[in-house]
C-alpha atoms as a PDB file:
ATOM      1  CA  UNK A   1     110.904 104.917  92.529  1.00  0.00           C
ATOM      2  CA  UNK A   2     109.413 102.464  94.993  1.00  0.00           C
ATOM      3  CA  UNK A   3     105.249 102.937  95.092  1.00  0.00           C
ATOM      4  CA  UNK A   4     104.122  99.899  96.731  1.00  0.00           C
ATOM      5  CA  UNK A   5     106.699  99.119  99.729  1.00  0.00           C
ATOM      6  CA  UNK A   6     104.706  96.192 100.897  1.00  0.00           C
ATOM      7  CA  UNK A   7     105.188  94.976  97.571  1.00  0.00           C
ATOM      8  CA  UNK A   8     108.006  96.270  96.502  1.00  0.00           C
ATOM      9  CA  UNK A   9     106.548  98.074  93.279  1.00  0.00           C
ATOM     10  CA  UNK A  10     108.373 100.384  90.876  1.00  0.00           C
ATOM     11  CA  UNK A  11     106.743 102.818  89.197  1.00  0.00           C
ATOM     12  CA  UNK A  12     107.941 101.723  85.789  1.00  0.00           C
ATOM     13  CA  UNK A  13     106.142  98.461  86.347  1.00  0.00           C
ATOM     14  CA  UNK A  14     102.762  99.667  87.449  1.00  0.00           C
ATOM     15  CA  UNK A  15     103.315 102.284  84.279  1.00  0.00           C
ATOM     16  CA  UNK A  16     103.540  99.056  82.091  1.00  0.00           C
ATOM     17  CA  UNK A  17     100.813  96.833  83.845  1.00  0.00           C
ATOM     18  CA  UNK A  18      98.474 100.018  83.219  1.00  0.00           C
ATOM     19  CA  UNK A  19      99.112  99.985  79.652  1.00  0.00           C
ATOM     20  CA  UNK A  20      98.128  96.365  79.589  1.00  0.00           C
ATOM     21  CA  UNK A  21      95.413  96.415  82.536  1.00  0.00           C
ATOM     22  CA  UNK A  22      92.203  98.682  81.889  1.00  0.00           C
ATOM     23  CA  UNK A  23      91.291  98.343  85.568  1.00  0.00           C
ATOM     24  CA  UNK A  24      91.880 100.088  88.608  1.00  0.00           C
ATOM     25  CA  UNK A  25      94.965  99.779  91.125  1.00  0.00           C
ATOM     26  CA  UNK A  26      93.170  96.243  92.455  1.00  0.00           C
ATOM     27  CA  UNK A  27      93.073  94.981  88.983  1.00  0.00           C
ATOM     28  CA  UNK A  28      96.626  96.365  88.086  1.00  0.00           C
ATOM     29  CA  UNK A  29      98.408  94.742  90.670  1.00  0.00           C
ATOM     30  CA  UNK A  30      96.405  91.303  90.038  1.00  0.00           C
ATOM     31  CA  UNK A  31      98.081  91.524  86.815  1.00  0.00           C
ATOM     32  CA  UNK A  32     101.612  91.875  89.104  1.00  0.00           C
ATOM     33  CA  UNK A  33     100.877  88.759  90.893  1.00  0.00           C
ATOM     34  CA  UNK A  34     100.245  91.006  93.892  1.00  0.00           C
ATOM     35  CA  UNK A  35      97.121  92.401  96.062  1.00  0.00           C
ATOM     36  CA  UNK A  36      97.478  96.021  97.501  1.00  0.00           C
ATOM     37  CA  UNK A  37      97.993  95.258 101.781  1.00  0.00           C
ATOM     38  CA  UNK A  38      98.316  98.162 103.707  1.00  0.00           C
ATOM     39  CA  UNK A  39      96.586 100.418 101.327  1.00  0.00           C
ATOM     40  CA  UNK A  40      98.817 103.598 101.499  1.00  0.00           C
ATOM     41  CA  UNK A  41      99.804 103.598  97.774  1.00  0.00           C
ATOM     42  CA  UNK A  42      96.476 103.290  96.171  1.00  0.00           C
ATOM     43  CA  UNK A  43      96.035 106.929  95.941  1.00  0.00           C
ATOM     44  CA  UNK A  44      99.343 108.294  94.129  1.00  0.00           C
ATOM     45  CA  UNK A  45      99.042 104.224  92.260  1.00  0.00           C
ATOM     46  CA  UNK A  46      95.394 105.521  90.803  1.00  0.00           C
ATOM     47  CA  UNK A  47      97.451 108.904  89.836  1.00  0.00           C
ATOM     48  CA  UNK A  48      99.990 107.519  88.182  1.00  0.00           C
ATOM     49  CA  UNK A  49      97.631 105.100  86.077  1.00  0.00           C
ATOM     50  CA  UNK A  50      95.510 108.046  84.843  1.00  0.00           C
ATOM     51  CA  UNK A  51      98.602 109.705  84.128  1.00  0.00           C
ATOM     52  CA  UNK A  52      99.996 106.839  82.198  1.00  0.00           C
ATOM     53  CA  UNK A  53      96.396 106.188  80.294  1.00  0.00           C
ATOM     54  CA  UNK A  54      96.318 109.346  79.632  1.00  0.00           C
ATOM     55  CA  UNK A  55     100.135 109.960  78.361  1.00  0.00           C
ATOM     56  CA  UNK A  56      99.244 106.629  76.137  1.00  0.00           C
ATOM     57  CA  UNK A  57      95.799 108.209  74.843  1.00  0.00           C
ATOM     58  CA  UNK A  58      97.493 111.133  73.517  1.00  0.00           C
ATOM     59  CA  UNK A  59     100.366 109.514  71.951  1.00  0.00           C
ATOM     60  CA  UNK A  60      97.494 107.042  70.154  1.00  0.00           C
ATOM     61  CA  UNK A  61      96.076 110.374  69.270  1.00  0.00           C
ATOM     62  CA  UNK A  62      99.080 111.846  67.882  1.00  0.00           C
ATOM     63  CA  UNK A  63      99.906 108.729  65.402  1.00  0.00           C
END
């Protein structure tokens, strides 16, 4: 799925950039070589960060 369409980001690479990227959207899609423009994605990017942190956190927890 598509996220960013300015950009053209997938979800399975913002899920991977998060895992290597602490920061917020901003700082995740520095990491992608790209810089949010239009701003409609930030809010379901920032959900599907926490929900990748969080996924990662519990796996971590698990092991």
């Amino acid at each position: 799925m598509i996220v960013c369409v300015c950009n053209a980001i997938r979800e399975c690479e913002l899920r991977r950039a998060a895992r290597l990227n602490p920061g917020n959207a901003d700082a995740v899609y520095s990491t992608l070589g790209k810089r949010p423009q239009c701003g409609q994605c930030l809010d379901e990017a920032e959900d599907i960060l926490f929900e990748e942190r969080d996924l990662e956190s519990q796996q971590t927890l698990a092991a």
